[in-house]
Protein backbone atom coordinates (compact mmCIF):
# COMPACT_ATOMS: atom_id res chain seq x y z
CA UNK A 1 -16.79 -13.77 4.69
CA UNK A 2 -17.91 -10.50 2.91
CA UNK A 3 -21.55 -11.89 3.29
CA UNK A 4 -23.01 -13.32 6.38
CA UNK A 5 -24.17 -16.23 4.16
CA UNK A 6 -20.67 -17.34 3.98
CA UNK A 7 -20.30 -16.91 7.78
CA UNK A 8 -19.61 -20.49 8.14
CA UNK A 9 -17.33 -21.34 5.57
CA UNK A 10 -15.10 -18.72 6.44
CA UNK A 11 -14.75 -19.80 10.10
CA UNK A 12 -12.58 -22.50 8.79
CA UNK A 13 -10.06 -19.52 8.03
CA UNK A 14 -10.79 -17.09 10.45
CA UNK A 15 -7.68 -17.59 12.26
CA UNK A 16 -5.34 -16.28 9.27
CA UNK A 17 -6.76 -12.87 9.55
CA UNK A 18 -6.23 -10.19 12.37
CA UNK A 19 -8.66 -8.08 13.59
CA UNK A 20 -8.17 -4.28 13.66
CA UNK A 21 -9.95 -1.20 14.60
CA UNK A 22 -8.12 1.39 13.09
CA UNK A 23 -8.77 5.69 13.38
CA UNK A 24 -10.16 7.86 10.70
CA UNK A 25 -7.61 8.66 8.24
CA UNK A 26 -5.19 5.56 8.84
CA UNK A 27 -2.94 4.95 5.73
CA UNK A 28 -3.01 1.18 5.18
CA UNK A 29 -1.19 1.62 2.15
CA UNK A 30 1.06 3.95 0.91
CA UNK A 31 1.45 4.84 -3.31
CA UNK A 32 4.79 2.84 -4.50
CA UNK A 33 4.46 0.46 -1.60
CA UNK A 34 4.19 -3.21 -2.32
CA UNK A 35 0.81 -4.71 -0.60
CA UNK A 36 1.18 -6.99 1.59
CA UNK A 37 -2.09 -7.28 2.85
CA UNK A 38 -5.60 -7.74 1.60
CA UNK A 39 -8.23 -5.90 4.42
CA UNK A 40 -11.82 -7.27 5.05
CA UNK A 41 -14.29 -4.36 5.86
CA UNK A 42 -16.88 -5.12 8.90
CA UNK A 43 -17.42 -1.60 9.65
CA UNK A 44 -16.18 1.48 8.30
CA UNK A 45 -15.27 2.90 4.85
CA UNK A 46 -11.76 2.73 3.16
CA UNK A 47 -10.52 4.99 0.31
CA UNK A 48 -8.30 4.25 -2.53
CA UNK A 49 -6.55 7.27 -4.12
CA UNK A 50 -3.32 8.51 -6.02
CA UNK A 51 -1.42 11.37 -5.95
CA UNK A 52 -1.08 13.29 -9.19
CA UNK A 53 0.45 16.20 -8.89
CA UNK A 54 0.27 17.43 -5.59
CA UNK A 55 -3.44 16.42 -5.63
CA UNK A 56 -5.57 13.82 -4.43
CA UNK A 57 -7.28 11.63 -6.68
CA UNK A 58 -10.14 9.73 -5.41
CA UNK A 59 -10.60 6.10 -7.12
CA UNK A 60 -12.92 4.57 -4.75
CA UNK A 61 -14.74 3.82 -1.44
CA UNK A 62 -14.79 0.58 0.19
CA UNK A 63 -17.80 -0.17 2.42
CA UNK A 64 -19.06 -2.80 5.14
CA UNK A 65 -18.64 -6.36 3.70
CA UNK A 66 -16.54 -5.58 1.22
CA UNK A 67 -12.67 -6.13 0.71
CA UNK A 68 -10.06 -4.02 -0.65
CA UNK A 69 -6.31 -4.07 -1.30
CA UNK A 70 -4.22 -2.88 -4.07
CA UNK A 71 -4.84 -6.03 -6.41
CA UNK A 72 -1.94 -5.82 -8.46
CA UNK A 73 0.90 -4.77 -6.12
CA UNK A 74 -0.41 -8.22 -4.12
CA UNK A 75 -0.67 -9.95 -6.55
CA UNK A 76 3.01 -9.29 -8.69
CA UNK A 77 4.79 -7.85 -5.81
CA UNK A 78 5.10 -4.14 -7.64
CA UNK A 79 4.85 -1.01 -5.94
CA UNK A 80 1.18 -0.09 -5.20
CA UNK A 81 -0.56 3.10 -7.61
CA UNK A 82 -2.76 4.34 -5.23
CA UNK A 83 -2.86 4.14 -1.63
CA UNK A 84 -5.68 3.15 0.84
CA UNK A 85 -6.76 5.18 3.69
CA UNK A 86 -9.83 4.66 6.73
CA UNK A 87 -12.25 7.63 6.26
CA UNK A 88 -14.09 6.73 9.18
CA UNK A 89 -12.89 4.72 12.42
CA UNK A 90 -13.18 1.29 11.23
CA UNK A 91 -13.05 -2.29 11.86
CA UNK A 92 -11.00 -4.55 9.71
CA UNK A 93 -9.55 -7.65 8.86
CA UNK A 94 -5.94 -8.05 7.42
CA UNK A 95 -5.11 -11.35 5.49
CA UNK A 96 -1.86 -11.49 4.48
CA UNK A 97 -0.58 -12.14 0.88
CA UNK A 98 0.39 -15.78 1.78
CA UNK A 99 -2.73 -16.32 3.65
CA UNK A 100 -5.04 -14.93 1.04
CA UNK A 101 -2.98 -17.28 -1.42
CA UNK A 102 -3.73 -20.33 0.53
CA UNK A 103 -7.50 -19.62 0.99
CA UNK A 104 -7.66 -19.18 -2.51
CA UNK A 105 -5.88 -22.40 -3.29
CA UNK A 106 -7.97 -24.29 -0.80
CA UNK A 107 -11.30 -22.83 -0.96
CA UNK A 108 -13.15 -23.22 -4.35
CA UNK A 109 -15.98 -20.83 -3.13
CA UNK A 110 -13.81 -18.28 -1.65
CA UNK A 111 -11.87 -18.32 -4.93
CA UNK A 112 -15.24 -17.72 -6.96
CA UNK A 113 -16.33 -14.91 -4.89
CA UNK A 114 -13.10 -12.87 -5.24
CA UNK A 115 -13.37 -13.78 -9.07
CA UNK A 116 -16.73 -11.88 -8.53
CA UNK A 117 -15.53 -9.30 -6.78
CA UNK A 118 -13.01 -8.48 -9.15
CA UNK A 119 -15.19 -8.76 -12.52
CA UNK A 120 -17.79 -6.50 -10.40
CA UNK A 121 -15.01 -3.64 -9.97
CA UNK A 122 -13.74 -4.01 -13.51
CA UNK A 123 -16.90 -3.49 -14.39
CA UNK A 124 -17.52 -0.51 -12.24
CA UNK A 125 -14.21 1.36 -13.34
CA UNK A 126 -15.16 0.55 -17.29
CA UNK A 127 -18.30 2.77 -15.99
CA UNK A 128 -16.34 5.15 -14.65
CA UNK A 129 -14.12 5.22 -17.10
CA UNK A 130 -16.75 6.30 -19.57
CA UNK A 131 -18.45 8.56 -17.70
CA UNK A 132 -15.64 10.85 -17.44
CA UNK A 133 -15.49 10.51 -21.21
CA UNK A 134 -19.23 11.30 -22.43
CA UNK A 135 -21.09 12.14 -19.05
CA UNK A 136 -21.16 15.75 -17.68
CA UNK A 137 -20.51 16.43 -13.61
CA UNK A 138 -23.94 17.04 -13.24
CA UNK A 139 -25.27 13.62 -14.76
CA UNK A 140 -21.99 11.97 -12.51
CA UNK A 141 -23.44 13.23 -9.46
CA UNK A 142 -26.85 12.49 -10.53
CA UNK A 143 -26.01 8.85 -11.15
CA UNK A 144 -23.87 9.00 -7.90
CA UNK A 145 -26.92 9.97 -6.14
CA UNK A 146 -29.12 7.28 -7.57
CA UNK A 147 -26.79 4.28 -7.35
CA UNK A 148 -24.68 4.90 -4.71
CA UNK A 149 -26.51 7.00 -2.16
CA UNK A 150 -23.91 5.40 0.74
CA UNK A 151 -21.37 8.40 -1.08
CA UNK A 152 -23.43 10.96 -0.61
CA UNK A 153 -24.66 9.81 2.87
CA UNK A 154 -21.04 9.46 4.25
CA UNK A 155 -17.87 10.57 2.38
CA UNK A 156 -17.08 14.44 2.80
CA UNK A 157 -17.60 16.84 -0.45
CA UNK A 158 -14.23 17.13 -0.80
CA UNK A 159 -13.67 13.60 -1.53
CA UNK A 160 -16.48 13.49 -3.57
CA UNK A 161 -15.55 16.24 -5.87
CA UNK A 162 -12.52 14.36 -6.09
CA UNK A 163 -14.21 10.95 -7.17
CA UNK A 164 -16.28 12.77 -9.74
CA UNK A 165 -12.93 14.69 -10.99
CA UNK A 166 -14.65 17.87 -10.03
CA UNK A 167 -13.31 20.65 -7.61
CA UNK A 168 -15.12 21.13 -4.71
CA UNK A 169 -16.49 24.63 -5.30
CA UNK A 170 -17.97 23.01 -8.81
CA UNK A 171 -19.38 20.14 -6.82
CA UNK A 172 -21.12 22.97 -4.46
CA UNK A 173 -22.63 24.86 -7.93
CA UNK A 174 -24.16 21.13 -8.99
CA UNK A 175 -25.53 20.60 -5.34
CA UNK A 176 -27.21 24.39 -5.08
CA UNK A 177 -28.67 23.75 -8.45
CA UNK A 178 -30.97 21.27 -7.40
């Protein structure tokens, strides 16, 4: 499903997700909403952020292949933390808690690769998590640069700055540095 390898297998379930191609800037979740749906990315980019204060905070961005939903909230039925929002027109699919229950129940491999998924972004907000702790901006935007050159190549500054839990004018001092 999230890889064309599994193509095939997820044919077989195909029919419990709907198709969507959604505007920049759609809200497909909104903070203290419960999910109800998981989404399926085949084109576009999806943000997840919170709002503290009167200000955005940028979690993360979701890319082509990959799925994203507010894990929790699905999965206990409690309002979501964050919400999620299209950054780009985008193409979607939406599984529906139920749905996304059954596949899981029926589908050992489907099952394994979420299991993936989410060890893969626990992993990647310990990172985070520590960067913000011992790593300056400028070595967070270097490593942003490095690993995940899709950011840079896509998102606007603004949300970037917001990711690295910089403002945007001290994002613009790191970038005219180099």
């Amino acid at each position: 499903m999230a890889k064309k390898a599994s193509t095939g297998k997820w044919q077989k379930y195909a029919h419990l997700s709907e198709r969507l191609e959604i505007p920049a800037r759609t809200i497909l979740l909104r903070e203290g909403e419960i999910a109800k749906h998981t989404y399926f990315i085949e084109k576009g980019c999806i943000r997840t952020w919170f709002n503290n204060a009167g200000k955005e905070v940028t979690l993360n961005f979701h890319f082509e292949g990959e799925g994203v939903s507010s894990i929790e909230s699905l999965r206990t039925e409690t309002p979501s933390a964050y919400y999620l929002e299209s950054l780009e027109p985008s193409t979607i699919y939406k599984i529906g808690r139920k749905e996304f229950s059954m596949i899981m129940a029926e589908s050992p491999d489907f099952k394994a690769r979420i299991e993936e998924v989410a060890f893969q972004t626990l992993f990647l907000y310990q990172r985070l998590f520590l960067s913000r702790i011992k790593d300056s901006p400028e070595e967070r935007y270097k490593d942003l640069i490095k690993n995940h050159p899709k950011i840079i190549q896509r998102i606007p500054q603004h949300y970037i700055a917001s990711y690295l839990g910089i403002t945007p004018v001290h994002l613009s001092r790191i970038r005219n540095k180099r």
